[in-house]
N, C-alpha and C. Protein backbone atom coordinates (compact mmCIF):
# COMPACT_ATOMS: atom_id res chain seq x y z
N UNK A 1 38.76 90.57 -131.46
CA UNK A 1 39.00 91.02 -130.11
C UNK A 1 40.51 91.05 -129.87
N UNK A 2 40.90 92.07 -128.86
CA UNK A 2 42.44 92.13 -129.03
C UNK A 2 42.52 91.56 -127.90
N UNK A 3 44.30 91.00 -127.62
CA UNK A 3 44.66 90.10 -126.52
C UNK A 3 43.98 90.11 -125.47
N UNK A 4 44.56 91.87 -124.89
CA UNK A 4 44.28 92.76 -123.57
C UNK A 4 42.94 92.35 -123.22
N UNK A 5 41.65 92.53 -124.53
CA UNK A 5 39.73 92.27 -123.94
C UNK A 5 39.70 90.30 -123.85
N UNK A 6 41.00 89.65 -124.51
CA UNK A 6 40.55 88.32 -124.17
C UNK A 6 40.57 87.93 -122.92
N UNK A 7 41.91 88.32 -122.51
CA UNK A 7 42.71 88.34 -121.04
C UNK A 7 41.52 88.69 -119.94
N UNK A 8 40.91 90.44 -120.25
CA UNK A 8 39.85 90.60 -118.81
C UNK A 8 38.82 89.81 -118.96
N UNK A 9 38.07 89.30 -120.64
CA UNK A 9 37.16 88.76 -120.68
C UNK A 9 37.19 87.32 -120.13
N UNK A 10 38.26 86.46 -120.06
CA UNK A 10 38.83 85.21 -119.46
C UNK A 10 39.04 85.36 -118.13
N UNK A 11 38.95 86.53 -117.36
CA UNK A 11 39.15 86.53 -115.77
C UNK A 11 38.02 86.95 -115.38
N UNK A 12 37.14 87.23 -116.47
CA UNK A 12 35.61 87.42 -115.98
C UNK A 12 34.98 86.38 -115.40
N UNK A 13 35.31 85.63 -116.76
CA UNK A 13 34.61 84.30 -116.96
C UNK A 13 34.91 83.58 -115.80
N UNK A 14 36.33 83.30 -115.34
CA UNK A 14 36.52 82.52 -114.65
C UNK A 14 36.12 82.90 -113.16
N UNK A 15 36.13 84.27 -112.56
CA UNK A 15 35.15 84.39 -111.56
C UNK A 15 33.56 83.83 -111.52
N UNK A 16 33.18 84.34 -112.47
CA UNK A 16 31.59 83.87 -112.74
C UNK A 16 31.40 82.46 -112.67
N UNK A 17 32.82 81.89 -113.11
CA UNK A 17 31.88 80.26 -113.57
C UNK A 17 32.57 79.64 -112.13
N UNK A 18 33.28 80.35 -111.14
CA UNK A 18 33.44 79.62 -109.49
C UNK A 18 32.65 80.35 -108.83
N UNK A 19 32.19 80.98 -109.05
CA UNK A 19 30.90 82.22 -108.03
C UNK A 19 30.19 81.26 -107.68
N UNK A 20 29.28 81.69 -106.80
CA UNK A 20 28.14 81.34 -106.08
C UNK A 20 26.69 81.50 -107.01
N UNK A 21 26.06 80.52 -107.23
CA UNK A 21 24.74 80.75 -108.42
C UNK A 21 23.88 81.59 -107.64
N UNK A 22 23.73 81.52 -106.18
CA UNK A 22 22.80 82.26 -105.65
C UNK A 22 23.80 83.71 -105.46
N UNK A 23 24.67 84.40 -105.21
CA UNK A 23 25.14 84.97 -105.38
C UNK A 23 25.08 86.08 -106.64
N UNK A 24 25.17 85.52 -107.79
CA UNK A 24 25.22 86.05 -109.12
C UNK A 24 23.65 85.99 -109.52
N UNK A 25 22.71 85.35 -108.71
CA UNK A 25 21.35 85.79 -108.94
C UNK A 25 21.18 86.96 -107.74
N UNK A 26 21.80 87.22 -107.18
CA UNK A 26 20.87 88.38 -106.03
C UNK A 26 21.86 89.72 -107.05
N UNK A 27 22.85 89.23 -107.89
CA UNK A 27 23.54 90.21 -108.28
C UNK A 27 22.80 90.38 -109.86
N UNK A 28 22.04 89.60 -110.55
CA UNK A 28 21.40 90.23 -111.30
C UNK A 28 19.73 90.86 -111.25
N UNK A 29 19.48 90.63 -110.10
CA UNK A 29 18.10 90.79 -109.64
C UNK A 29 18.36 92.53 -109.21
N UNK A 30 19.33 92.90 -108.83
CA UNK A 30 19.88 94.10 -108.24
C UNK A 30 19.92 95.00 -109.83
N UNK A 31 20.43 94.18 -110.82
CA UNK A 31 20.98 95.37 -112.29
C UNK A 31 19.52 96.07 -112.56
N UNK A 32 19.80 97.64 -112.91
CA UNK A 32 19.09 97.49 -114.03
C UNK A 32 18.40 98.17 -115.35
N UNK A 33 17.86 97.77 -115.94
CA UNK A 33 18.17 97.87 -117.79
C UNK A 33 18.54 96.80 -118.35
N UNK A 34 18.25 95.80 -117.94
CA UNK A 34 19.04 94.30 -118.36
C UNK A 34 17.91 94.16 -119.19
N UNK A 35 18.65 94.32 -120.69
CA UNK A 35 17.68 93.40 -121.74
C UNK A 35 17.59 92.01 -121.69
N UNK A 36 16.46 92.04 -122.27
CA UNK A 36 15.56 90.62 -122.64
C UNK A 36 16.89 89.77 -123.29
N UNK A 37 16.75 88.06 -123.23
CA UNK A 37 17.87 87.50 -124.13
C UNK A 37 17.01 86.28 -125.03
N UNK A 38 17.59 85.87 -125.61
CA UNK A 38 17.37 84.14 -126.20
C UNK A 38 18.12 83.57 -126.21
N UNK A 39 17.66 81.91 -126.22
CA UNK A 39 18.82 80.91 -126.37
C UNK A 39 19.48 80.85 -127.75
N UNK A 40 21.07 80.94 -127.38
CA UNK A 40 21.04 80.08 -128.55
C UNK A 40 21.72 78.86 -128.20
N UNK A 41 22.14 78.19 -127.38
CA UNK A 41 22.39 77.07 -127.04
C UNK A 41 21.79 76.84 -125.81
N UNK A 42 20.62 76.33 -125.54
CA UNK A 42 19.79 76.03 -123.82
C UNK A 42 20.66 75.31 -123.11
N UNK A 43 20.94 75.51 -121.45
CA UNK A 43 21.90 75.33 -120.69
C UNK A 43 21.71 73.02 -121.10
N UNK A 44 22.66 72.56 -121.46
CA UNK A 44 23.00 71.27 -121.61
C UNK A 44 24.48 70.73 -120.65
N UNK A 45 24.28 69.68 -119.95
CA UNK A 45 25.20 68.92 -118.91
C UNK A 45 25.61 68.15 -120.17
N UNK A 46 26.91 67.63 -119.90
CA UNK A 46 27.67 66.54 -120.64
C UNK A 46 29.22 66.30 -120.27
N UNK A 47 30.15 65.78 -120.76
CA UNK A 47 31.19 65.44 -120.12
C UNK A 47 32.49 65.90 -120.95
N UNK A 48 33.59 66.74 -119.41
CA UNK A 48 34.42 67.49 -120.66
C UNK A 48 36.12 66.42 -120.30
N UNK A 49 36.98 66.00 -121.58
CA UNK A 49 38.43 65.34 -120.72
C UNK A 49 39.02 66.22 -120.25
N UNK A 50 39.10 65.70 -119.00
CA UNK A 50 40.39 66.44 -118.01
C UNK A 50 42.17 66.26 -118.54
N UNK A 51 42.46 67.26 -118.71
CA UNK A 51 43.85 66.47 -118.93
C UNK A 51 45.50 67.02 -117.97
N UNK A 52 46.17 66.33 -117.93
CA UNK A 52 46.92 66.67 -116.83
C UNK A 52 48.52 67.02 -117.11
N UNK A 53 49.25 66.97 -116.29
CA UNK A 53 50.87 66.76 -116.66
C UNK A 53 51.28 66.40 -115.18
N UNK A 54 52.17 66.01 -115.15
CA UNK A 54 53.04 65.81 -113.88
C UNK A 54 54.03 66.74 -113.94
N UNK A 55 54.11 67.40 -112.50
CA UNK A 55 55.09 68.41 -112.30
C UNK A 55 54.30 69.74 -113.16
N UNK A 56 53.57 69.83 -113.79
CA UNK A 56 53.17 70.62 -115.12
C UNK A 56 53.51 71.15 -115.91
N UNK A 57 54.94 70.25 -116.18
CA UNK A 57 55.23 70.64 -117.26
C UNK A 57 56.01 69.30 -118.00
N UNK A 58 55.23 67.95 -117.66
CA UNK A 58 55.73 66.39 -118.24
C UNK A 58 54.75 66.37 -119.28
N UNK A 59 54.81 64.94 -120.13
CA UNK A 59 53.73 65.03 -121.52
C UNK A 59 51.99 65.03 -120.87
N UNK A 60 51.31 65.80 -121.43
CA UNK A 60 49.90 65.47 -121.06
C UNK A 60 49.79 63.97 -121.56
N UNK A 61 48.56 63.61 -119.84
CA UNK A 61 48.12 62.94 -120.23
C UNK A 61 46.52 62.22 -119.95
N UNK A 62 45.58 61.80 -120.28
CA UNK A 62 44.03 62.10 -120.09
C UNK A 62 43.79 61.22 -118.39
N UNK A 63 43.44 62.42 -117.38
CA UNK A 63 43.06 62.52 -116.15
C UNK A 63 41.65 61.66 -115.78
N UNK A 64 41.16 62.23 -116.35
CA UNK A 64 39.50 61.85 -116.50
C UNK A 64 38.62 62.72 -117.20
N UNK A 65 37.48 62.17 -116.76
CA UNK A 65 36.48 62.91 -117.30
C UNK A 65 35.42 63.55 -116.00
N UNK A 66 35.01 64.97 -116.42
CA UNK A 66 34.61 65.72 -114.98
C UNK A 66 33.13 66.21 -116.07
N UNK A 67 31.95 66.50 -115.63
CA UNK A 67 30.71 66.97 -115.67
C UNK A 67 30.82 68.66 -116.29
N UNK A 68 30.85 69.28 -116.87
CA UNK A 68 30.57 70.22 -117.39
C UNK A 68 29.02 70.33 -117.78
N UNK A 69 28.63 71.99 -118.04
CA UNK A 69 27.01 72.47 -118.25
C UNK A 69 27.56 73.77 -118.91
N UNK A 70 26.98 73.78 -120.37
CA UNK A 70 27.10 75.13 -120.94
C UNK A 70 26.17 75.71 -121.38
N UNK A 71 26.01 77.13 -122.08
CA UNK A 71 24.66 78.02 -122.15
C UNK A 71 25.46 78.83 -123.01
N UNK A 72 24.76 79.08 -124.07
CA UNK A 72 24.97 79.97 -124.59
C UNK A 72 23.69 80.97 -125.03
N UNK A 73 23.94 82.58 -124.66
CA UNK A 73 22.75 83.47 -125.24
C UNK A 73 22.86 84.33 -125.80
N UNK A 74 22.50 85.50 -126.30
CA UNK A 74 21.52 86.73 -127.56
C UNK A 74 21.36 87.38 -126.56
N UNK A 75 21.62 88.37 -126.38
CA UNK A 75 21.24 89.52 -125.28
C UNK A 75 20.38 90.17 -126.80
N UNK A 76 18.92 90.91 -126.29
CA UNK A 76 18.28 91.78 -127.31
C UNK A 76 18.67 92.89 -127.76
N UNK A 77 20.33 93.29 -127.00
CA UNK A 77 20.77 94.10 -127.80
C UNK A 77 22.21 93.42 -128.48
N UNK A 78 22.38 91.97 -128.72
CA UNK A 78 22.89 92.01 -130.13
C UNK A 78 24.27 91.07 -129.45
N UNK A 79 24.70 91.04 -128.57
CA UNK A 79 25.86 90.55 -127.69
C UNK A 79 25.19 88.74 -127.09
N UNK A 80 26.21 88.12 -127.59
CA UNK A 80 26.46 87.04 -127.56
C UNK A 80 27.53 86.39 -126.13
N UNK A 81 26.44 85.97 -125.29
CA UNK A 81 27.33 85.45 -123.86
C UNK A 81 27.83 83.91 -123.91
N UNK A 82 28.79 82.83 -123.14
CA UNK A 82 28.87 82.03 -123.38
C UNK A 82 29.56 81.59 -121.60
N UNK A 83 28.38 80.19 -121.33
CA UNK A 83 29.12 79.97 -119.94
C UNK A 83 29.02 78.48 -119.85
N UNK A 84 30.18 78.30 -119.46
CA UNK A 84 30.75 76.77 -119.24
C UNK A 84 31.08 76.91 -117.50
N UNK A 85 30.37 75.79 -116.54
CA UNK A 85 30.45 75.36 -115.02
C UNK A 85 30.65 73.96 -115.58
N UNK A 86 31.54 73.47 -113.97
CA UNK A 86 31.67 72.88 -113.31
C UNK A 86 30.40 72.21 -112.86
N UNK A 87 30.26 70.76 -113.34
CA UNK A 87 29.66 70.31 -112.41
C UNK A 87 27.49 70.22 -113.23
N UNK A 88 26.64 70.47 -112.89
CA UNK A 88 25.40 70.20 -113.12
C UNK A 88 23.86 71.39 -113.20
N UNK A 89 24.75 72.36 -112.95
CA UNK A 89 23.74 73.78 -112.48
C UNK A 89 23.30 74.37 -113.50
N UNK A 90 22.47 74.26 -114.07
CA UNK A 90 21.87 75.10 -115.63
C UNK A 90 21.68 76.17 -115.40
N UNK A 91 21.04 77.05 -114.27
CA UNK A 91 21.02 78.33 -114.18
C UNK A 91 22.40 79.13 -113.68
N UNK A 92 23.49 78.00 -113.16
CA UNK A 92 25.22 78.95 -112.81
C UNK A 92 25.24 79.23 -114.73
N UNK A 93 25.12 77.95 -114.98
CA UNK A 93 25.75 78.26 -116.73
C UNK A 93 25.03 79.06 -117.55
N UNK A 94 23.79 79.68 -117.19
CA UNK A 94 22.77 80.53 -117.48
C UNK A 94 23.19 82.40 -117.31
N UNK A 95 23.21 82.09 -115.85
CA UNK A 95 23.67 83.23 -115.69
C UNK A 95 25.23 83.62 -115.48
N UNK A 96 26.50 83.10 -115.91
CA UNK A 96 27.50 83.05 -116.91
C UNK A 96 27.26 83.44 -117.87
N UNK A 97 26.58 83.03 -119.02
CA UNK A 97 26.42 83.45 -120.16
C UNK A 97 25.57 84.56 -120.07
N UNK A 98 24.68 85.13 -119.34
CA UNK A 98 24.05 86.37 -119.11
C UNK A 98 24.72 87.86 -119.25
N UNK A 99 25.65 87.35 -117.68
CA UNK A 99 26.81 88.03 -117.49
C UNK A 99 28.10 88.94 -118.66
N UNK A 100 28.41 87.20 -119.27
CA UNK A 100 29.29 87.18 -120.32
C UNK A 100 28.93 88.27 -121.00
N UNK A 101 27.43 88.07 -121.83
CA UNK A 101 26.89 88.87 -122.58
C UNK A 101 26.92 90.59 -122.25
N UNK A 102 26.06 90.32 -120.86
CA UNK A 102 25.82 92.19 -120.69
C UNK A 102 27.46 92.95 -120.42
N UNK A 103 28.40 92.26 -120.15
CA UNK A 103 29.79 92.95 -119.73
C UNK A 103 30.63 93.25 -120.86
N UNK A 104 30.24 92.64 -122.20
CA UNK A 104 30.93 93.03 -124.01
C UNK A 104 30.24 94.40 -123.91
N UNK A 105 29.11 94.98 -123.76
CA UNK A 105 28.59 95.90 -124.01
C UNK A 105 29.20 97.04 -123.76
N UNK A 106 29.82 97.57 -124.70
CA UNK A 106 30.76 98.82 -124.15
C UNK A 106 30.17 100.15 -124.16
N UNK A 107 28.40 100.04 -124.03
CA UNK A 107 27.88 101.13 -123.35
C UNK A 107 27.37 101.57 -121.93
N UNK A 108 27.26 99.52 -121.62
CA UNK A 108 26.77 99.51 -120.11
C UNK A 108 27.42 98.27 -119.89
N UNK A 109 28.25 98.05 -120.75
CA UNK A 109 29.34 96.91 -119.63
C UNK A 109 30.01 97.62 -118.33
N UNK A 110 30.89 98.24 -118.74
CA UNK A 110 31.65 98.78 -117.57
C UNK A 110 30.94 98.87 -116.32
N UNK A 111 29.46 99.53 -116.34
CA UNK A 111 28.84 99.50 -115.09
C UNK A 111 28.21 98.27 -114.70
N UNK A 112 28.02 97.53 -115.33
CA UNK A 112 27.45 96.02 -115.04
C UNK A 112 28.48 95.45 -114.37
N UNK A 113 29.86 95.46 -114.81
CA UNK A 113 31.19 95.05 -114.48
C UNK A 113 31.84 95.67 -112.88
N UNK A 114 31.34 97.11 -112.36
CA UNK A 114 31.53 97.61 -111.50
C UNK A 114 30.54 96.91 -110.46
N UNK A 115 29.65 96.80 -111.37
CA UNK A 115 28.35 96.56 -109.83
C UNK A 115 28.57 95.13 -109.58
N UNK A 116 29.05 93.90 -110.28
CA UNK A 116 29.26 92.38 -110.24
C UNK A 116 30.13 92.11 -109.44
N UNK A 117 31.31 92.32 -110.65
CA UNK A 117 32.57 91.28 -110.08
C UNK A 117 33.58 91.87 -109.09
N UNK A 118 33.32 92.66 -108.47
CA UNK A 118 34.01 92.92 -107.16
C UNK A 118 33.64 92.34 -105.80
N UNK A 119 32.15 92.22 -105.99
CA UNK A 119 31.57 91.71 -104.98
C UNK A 119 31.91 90.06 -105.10
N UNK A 120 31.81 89.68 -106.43
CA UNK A 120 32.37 88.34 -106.67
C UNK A 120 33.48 87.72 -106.41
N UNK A 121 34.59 88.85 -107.09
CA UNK A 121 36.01 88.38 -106.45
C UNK A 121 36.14 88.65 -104.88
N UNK A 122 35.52 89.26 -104.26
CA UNK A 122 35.96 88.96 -102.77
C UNK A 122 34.97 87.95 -102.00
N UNK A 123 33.75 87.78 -102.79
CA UNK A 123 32.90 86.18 -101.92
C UNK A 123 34.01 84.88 -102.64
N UNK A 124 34.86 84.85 -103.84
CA UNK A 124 35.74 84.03 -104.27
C UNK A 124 37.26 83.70 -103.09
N UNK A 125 37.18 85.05 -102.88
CA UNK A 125 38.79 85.31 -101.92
C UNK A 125 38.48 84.38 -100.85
N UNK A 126 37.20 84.88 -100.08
CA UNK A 126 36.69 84.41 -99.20
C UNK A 126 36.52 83.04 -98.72
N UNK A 127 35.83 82.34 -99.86
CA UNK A 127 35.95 81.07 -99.84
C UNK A 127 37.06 80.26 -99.84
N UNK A 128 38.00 80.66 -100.74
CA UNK A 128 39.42 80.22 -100.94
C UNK A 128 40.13 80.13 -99.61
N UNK A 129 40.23 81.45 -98.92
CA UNK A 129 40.95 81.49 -97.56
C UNK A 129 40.38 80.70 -96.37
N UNK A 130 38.48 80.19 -96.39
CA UNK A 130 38.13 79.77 -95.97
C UNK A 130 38.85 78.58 -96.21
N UNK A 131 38.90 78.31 -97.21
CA UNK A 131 39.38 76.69 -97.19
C UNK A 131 41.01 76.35 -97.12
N UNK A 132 41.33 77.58 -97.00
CA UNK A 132 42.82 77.23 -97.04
C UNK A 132 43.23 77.08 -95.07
N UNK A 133 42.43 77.81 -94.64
CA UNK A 133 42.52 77.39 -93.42
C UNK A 133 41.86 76.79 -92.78
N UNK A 134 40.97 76.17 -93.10
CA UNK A 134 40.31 74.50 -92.44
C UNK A 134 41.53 73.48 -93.19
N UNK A 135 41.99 73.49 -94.03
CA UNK A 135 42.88 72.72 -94.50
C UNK A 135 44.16 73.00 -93.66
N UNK A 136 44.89 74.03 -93.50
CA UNK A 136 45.88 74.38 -92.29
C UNK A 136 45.80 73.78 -91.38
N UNK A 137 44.17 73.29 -90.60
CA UNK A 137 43.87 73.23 -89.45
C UNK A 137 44.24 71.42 -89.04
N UNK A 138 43.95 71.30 -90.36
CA UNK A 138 44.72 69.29 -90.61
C UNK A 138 45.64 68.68 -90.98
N UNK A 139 46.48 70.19 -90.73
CA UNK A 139 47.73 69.63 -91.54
C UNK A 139 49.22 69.11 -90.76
N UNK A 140 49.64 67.92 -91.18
CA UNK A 140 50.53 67.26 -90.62
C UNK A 140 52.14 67.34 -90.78
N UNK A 141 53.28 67.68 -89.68
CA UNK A 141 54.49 68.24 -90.20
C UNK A 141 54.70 66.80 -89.86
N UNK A 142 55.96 66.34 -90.92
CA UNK A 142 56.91 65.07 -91.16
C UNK A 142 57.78 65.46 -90.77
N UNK A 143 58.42 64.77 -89.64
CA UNK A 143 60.08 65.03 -89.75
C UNK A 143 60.70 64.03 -88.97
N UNK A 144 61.97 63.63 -89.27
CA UNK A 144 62.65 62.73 -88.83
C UNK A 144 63.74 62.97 -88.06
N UNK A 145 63.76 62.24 -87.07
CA UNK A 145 64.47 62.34 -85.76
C UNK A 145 65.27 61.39 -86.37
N UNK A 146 67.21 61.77 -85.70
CA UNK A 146 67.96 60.57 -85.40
C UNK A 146 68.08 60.10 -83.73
N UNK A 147 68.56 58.83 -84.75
CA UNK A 147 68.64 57.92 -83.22
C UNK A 147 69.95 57.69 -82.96
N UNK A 148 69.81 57.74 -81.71
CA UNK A 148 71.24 58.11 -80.56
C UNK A 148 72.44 56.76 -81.19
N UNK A 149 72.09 55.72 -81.55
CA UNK A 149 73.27 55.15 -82.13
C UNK A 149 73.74 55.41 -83.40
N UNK A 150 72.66 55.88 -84.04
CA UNK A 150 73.67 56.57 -85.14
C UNK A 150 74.71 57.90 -85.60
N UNK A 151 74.81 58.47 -83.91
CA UNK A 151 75.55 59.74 -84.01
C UNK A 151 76.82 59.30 -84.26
């Protein structure tokens, strides 16, 4: 795979695996021509290290440990999906790897890709701005006054 398909295939992913699970099910219930798949790895929870830097760019160093769920599948026409979430949801990491799979298909990716992740990236925007302004809404200015004997 060349850089350029890792790059869109990595901004796929990463919409899909913050999407909404009910979301990305009303969005594959909508496709269709969606072949049959198999497992090849059944959606499994387990624990991935977090790791960090200060400033981000001091030495890493191990944060913790956070809940990961991955899936890997066989689309029946031959394409291999792979989805790693956040957190405990076997069917988000299900249908990630669904996704993953039908969007390599460079006979009916592109339209799988048109009909998905637009609607995705703006229920993503959405949420984000949602939270950026309930967070605005608590937010506290610091500032320091002098005092008249120290002029």
């Amino acid at each position: 795979m060349e850089e350029n398909a890792l790059h869109v295939r990595r901004n796929w992913l990463g919409v899909l695996a913050k999407g909404d699970p009910d979301s990305l099910e009303r969005a594959l219930s909508t496709l269709e021509g969606v072949p049959g798949f198999s497992y090849l790895r059944p959606p499994e929870t387990g624990l991935s290290m977090v790791r960090g830097r200060i400033g981000g760019t001091g030495v890493p160093f191990n944060l913790g440990e956070m809940t990961v769920t991955r899936c890997t599948v066989r689309m029946d026409s031959g394409y291999v999906g792979t989805g790693y979430v956040a957190g405990r949801n076997h069917r988000h990491a299900e249908l990630v790897a669904l996704f993953d799979a039908l969007f390599q298909d460079p006979d009916s990716g592109a339209r799988y890709r048109e009909a998905v992740l637009p609607q995705q990236e703006r229920e993503l925007l959405e949420r984000r701005k949602s939270r950026e302004r309930k967070t605005a809404a608590t937010r506290v200015d610091f500032f320091t006054m002098v005092r008249g004997e120290d002029q």
